[in-house]
PDB file of N, CA and C in Angstrom:
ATOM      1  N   UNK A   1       0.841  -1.178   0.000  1.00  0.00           N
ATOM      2  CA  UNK A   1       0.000   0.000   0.000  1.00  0.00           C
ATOM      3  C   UNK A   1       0.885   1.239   0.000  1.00  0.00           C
ATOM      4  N   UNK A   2       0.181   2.441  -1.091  1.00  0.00           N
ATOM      5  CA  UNK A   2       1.334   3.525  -0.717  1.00  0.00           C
ATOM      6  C   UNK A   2       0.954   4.854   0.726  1.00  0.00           C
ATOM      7  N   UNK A   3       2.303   4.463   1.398  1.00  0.00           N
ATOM      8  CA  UNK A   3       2.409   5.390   2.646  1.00  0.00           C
ATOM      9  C   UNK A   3       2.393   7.024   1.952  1.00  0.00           C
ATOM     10  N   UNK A   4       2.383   7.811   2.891  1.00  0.00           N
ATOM     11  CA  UNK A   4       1.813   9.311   3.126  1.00  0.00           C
ATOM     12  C   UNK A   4       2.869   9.660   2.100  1.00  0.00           C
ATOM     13  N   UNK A   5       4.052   9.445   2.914  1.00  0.00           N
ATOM     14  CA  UNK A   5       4.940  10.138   1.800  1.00  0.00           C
ATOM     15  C   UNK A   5       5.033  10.003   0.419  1.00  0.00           C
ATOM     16  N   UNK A   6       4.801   8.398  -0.502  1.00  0.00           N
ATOM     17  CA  UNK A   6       5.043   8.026  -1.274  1.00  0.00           C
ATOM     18  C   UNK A   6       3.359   9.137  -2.233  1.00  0.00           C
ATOM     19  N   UNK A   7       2.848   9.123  -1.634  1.00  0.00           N
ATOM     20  CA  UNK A   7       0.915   9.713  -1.884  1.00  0.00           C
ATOM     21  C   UNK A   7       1.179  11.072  -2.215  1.00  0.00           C
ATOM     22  N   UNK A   8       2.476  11.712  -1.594  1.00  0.00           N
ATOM     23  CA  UNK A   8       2.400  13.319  -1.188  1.00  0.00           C
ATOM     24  C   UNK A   8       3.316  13.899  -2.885  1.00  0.00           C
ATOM     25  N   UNK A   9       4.384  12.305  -2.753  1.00  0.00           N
ATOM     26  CA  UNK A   9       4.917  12.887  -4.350  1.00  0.00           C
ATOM     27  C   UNK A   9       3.833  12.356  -5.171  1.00  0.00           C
ATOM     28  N   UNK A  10       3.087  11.497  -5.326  1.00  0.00           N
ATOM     29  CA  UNK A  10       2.811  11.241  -6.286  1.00  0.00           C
ATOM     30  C   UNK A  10       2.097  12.670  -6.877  1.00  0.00           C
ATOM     31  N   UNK A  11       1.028  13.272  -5.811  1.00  0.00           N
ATOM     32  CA  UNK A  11       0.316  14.552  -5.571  1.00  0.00           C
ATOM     33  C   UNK A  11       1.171  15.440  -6.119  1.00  0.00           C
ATOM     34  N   UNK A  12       2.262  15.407  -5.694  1.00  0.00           N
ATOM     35  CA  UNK A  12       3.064  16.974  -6.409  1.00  0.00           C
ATOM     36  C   UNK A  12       3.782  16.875  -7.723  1.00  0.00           C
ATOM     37  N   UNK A  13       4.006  14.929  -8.583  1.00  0.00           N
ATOM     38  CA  UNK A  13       4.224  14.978  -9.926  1.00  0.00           C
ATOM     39  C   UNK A  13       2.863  15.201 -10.945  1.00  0.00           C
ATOM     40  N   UNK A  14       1.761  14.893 -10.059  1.00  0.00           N
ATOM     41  CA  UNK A  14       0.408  15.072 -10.744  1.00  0.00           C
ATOM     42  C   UNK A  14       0.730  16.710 -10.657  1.00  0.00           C
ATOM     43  N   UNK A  15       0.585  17.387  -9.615  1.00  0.00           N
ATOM     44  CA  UNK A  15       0.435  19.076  -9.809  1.00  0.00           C
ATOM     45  C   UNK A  15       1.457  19.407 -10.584  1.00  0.00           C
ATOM     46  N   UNK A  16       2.607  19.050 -10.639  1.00  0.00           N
ATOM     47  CA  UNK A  16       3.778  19.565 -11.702  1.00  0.00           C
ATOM     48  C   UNK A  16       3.525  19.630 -13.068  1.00  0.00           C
ATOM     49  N   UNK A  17       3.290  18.171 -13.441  1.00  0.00           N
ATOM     50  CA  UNK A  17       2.643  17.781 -14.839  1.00  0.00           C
ATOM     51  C   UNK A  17       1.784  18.636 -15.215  1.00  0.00           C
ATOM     52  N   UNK A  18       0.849  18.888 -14.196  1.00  0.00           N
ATOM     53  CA  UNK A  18      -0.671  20.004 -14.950  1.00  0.00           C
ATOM     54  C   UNK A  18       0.183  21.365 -14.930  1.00  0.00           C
ATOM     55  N   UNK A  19       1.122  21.530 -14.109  1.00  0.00           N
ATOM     56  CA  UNK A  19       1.610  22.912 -14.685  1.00  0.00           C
ATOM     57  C   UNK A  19       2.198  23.002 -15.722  1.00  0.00           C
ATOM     58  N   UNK A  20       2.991  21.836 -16.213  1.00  0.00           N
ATOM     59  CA  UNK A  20       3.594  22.390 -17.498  1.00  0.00           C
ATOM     60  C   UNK A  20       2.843  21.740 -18.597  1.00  0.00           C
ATOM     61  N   UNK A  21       2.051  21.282 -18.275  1.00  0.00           N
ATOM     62  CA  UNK A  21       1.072  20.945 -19.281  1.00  0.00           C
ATOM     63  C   UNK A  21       0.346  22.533 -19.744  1.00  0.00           C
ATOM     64  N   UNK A  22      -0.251  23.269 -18.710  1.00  0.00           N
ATOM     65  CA  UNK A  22      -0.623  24.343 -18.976  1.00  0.00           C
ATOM     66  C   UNK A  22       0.460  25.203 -19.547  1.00  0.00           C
ATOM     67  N   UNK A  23       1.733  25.377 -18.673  1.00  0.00           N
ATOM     68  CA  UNK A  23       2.411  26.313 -19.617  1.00  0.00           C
ATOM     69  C   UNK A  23       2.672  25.652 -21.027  1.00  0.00           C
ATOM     70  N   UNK A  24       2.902  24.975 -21.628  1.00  0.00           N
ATOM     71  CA  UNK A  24       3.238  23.950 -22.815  1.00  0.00           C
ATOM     72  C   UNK A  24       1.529  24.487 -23.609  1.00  0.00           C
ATOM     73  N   UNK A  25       0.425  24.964 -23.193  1.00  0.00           N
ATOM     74  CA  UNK A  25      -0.726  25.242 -23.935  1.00  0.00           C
ATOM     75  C   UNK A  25      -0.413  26.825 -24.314  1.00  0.00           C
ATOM     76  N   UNK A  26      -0.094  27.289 -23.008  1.00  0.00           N
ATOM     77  CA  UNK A  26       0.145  28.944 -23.567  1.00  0.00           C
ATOM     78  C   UNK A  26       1.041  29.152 -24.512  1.00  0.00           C
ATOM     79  N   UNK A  27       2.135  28.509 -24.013  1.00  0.00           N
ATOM     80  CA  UNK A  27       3.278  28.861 -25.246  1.00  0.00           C
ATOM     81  C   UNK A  27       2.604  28.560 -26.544  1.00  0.00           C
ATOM     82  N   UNK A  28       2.009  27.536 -26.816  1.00  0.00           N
ATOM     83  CA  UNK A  28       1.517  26.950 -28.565  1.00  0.00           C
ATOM     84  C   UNK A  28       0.623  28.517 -28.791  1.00  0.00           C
ATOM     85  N   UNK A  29      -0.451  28.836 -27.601  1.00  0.00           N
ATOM     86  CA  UNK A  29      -1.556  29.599 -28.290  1.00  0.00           C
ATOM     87  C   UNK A  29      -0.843  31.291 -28.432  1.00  0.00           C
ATOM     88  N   UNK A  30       0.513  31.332 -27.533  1.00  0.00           N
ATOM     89  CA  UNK A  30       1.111  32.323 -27.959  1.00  0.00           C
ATOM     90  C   UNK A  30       2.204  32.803 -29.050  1.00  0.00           C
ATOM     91  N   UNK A  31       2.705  31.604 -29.726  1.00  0.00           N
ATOM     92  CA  UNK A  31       3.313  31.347 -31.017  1.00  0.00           C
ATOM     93  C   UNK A  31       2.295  30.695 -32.459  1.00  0.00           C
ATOM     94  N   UNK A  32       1.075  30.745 -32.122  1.00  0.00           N
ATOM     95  CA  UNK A  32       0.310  30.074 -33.342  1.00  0.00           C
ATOM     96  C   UNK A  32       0.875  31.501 -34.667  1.00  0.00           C
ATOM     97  N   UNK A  33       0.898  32.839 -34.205  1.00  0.00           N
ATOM     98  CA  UNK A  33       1.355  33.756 -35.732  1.00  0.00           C
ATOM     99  C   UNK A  33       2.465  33.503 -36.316  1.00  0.00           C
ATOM    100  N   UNK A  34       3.526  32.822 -35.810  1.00  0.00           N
ATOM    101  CA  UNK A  34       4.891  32.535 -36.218  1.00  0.00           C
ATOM    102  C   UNK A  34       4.653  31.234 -37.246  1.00  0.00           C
ATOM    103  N   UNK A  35       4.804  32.080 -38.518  1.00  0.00           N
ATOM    104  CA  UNK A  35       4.390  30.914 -39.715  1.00  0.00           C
ATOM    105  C   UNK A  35       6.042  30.068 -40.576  1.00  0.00           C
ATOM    106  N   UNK A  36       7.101  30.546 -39.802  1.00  0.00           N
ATOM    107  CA  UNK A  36       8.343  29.908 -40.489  1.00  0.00           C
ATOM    108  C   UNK A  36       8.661  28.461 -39.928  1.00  0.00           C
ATOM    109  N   UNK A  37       8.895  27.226 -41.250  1.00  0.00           N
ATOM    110  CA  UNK A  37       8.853  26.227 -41.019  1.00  0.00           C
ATOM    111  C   UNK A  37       9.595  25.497 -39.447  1.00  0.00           C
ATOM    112  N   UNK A  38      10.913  26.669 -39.163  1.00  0.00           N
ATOM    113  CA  UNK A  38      11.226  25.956 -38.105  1.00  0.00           C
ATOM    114  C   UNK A  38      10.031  25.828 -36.867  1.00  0.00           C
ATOM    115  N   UNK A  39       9.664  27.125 -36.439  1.00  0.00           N
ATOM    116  CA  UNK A  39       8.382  27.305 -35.141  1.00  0.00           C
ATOM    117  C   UNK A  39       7.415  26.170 -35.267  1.00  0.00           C
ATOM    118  N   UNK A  40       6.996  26.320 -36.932  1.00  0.00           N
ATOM    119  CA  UNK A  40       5.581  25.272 -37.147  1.00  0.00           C
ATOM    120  C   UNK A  40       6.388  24.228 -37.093  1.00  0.00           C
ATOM    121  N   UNK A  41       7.527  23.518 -36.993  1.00  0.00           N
ATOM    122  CA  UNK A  41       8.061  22.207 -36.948  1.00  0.00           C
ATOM    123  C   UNK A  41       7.894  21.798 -35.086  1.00  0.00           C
ATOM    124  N   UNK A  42       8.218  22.826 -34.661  1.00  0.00           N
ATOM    125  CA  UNK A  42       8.824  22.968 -33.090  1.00  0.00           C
ATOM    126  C   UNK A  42       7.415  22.964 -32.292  1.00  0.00           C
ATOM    127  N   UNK A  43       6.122  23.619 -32.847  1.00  0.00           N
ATOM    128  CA  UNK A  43       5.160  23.380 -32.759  1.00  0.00           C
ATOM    129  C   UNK A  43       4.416  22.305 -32.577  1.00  0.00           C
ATOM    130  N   UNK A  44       4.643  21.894 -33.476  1.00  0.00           N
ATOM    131  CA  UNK A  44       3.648  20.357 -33.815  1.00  0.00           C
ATOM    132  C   UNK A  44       4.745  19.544 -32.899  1.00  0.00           C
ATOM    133  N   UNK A  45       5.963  19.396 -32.511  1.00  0.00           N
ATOM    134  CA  UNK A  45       6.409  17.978 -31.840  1.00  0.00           C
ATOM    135  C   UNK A  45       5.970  18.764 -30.572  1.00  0.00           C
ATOM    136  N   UNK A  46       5.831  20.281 -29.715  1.00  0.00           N
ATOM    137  CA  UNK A  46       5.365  20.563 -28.875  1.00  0.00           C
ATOM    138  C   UNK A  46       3.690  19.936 -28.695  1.00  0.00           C
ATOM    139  N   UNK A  47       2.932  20.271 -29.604  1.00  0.00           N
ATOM    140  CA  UNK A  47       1.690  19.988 -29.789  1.00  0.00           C
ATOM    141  C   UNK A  47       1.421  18.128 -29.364  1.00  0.00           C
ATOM    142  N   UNK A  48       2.589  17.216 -30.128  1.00  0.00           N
ATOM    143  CA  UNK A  48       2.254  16.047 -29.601  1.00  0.00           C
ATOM    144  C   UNK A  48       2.668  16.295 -28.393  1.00  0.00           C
ATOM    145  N   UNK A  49       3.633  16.024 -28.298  1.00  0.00           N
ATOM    146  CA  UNK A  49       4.526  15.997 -26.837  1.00  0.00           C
ATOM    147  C   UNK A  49       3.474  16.482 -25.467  1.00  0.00           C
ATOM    148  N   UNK A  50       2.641  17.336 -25.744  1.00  0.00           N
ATOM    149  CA  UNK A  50       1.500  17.866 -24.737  1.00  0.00           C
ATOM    150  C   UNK A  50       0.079  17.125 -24.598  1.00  0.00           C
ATOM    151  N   UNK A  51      -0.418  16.406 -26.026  1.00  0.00           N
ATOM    152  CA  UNK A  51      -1.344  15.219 -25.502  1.00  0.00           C
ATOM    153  C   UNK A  51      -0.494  14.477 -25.458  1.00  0.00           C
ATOM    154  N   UNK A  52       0.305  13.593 -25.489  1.00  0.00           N
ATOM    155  CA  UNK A  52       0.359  12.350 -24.716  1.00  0.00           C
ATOM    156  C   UNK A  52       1.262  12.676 -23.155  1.00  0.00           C
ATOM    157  N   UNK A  53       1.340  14.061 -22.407  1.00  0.00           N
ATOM    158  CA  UNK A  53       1.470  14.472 -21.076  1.00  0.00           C
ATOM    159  C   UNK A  53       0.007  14.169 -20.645  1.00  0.00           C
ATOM    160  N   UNK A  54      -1.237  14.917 -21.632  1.00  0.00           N
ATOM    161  CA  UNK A  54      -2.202  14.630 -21.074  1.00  0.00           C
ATOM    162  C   UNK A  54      -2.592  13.592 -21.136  1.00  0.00           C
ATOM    163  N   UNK A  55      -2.622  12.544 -21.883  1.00  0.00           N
ATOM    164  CA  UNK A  55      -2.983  11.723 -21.673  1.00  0.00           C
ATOM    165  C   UNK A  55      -2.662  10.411 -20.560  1.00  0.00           C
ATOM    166  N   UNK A  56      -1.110  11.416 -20.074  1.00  0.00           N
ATOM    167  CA  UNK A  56      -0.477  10.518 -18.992  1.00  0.00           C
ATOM    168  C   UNK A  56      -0.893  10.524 -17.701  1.00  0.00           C
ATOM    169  N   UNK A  57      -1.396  12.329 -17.645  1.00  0.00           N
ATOM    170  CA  UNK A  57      -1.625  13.094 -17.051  1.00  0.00           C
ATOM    171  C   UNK A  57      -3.195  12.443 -16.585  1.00  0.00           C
ATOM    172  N   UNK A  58      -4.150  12.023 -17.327  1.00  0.00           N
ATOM    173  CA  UNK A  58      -5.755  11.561 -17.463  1.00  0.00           C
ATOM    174  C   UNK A  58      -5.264   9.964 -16.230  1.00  0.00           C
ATOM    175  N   UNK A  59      -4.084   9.199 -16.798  1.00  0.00           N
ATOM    176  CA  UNK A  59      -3.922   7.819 -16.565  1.00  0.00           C
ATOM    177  C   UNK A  59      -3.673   7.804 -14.746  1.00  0.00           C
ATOM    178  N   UNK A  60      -2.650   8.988 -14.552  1.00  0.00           N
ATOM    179  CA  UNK A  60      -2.311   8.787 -13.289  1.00  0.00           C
ATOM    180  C   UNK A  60      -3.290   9.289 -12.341  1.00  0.00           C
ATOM    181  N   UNK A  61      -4.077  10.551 -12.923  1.00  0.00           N
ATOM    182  CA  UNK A  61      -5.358  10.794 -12.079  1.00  0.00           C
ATOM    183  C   UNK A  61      -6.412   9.467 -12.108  1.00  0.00           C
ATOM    184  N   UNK A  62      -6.837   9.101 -13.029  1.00  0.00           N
ATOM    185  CA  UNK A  62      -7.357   7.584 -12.952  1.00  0.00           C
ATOM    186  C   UNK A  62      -6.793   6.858 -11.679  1.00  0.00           C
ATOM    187  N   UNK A  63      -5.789   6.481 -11.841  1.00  0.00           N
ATOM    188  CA  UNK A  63      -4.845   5.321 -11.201  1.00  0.00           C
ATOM    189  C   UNK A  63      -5.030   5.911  -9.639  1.00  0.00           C
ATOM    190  N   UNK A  64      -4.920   6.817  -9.300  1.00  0.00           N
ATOM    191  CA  UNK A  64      -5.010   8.002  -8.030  1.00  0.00           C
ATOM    192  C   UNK A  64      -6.033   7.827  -7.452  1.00  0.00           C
ATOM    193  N   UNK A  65      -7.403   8.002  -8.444  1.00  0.00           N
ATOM    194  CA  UNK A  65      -8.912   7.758  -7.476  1.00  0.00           C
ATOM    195  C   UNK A  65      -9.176   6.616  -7.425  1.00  0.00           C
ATOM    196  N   UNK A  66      -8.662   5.741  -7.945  1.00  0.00           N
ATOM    197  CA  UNK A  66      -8.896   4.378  -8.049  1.00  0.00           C
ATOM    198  C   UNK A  66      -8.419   3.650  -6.823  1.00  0.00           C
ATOM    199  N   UNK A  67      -7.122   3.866  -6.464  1.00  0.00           N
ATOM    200  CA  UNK A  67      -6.225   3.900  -4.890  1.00  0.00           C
ATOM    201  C   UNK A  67      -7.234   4.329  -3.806  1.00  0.00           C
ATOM    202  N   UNK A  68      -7.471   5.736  -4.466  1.00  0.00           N
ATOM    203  CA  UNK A  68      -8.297   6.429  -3.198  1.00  0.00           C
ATOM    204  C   UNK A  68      -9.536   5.418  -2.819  1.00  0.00           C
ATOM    205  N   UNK A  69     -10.535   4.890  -3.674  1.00  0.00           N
ATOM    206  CA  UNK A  69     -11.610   4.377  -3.587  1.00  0.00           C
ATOM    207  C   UNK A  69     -11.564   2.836  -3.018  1.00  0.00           C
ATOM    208  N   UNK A  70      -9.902   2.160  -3.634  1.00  0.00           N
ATOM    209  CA  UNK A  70     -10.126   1.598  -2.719  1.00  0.00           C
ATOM    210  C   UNK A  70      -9.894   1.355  -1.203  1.00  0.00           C
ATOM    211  N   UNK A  71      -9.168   2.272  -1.059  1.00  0.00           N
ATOM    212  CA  UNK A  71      -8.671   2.558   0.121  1.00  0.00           C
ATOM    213  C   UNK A  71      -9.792   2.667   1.424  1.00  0.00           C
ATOM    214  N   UNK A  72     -10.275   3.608   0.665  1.00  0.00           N
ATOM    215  CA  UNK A  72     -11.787   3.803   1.305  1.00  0.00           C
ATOM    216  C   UNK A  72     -12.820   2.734   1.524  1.00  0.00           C
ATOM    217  N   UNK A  73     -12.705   1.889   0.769  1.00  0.00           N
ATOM    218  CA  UNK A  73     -13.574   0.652   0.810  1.00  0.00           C
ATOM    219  C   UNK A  73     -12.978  -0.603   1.545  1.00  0.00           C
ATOM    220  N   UNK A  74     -12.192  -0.066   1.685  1.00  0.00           N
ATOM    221  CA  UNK A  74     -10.857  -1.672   2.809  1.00  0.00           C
ATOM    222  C   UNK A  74     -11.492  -0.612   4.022  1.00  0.00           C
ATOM    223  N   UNK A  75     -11.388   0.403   4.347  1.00  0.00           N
ATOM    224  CA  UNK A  75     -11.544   1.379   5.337  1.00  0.00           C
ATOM    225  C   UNK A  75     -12.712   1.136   5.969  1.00  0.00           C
ATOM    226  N   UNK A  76     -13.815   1.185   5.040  1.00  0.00           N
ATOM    227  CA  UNK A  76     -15.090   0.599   5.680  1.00  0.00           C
ATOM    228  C   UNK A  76     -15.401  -0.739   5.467  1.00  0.00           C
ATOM    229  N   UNK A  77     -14.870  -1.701   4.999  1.00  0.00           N
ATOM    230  CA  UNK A  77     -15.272  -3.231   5.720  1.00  0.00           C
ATOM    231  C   UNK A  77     -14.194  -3.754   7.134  1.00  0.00           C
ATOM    232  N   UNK A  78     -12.927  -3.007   7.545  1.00  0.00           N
ATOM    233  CA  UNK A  78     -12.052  -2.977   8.347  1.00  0.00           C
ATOM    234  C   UNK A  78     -12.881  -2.767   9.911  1.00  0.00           C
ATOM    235  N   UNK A  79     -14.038  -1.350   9.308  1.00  0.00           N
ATOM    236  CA  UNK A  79     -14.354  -0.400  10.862  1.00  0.00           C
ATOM    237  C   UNK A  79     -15.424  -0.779  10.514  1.00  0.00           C
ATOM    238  N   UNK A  80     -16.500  -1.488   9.606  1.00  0.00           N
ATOM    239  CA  UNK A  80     -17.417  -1.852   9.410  1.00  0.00           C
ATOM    240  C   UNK A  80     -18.346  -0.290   9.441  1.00  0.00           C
ATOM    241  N   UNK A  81     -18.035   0.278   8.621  1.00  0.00           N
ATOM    242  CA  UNK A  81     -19.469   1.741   8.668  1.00  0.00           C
ATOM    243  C   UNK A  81     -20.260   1.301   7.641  1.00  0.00           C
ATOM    244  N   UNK A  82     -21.418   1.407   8.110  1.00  0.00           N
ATOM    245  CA  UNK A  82     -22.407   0.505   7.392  1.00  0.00           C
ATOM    246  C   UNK A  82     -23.334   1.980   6.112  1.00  0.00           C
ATOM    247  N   UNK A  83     -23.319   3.352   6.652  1.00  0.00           N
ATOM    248  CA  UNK A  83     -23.210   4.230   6.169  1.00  0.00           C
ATOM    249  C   UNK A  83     -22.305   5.461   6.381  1.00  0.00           C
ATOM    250  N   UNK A  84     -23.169   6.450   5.641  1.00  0.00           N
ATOM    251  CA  UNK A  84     -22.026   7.757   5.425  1.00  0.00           C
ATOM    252  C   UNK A  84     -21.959   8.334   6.731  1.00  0.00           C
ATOM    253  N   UNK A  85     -23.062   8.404   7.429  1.00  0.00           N
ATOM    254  CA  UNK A  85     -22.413   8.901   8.804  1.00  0.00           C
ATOM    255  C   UNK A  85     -21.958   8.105   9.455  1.00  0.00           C
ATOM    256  N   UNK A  86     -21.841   7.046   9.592  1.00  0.00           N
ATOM    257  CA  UNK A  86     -20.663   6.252  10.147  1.00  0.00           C
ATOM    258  C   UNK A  86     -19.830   6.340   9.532  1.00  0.00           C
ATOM    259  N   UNK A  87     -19.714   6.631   8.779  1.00  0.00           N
ATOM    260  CA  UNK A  87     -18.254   7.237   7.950  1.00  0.00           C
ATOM    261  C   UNK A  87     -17.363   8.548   8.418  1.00  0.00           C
ATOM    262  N   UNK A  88     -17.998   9.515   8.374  1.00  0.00           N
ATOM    263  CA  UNK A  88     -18.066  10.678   8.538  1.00  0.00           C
ATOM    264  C   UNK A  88     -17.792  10.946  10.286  1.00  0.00           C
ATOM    265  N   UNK A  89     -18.454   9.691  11.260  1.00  0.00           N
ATOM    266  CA  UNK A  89     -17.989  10.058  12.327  1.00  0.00           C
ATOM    267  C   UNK A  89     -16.921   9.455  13.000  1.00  0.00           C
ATOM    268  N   UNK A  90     -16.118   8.071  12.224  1.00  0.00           N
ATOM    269  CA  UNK A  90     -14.823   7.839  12.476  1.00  0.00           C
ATOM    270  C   UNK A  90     -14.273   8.738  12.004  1.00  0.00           C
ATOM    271  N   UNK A  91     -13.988   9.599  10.821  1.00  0.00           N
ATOM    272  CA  UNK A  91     -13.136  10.501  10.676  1.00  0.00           C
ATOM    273  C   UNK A  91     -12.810  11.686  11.790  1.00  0.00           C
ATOM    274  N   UNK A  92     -13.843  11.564  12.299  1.00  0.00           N
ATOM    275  CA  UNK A  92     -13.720  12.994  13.348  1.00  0.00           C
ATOM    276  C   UNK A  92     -13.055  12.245  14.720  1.00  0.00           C
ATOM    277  N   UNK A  93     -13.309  11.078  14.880  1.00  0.00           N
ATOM    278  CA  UNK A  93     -13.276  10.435  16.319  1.00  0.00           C
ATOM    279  C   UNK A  93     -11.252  10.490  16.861  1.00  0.00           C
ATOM    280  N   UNK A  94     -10.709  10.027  17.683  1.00  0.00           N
ATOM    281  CA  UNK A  94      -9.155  11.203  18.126  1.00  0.00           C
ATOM    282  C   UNK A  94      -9.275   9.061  18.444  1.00  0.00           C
ATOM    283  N   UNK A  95      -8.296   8.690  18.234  1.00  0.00           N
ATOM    284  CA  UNK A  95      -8.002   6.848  18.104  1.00  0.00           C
ATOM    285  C   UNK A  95      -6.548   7.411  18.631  1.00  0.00           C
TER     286      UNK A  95
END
């Protein structure tokens, strides 16, 4: 199972990725007037190079809630909460 720490990077290569995923969008929509073959070359391998981040980007958020959910579901057959406020009131309870 992954511990806090291992959870905390995964969290901050997911937030990294979406940042330069975003900067990697501005730059394209701020060079689209630059019509000389080198830019439009440098472009388009930028242009791939940024969906398949996102699409890596889609896989590991997948993979992330998927952890989370089950985590959550070992969580409640473990403490047995049969609903959400039994859910809701182990979280608050000081163990």
């Amino acid at each position: 199972m992954d511990g806090p720490e291992n959870q905390h990077t995964q969290e901050r290569l997911i937030g990294d990725l979406r940042q330069v995923i975003e900067n990697a969008e501005e730059l394209l929509k701020n060079t689209d007037h630059y019509s000389s073959v080198l830019y439009q070359s440098a472009r388009a391998r930028l242009l791939h190079a940024l969906q398949a981040a996102t699409e890596e980007l889609a896989r590991f958020e997948d993979a992330q809630l998927a952890r989370m959910i089950a985590a959550t579901h070992a969580a409640n057959l473990l403490f047995g909460d049969a609903t959400g406020e039994a859910r809701l009131m182990r979280a608050f309870r000081d163990e």
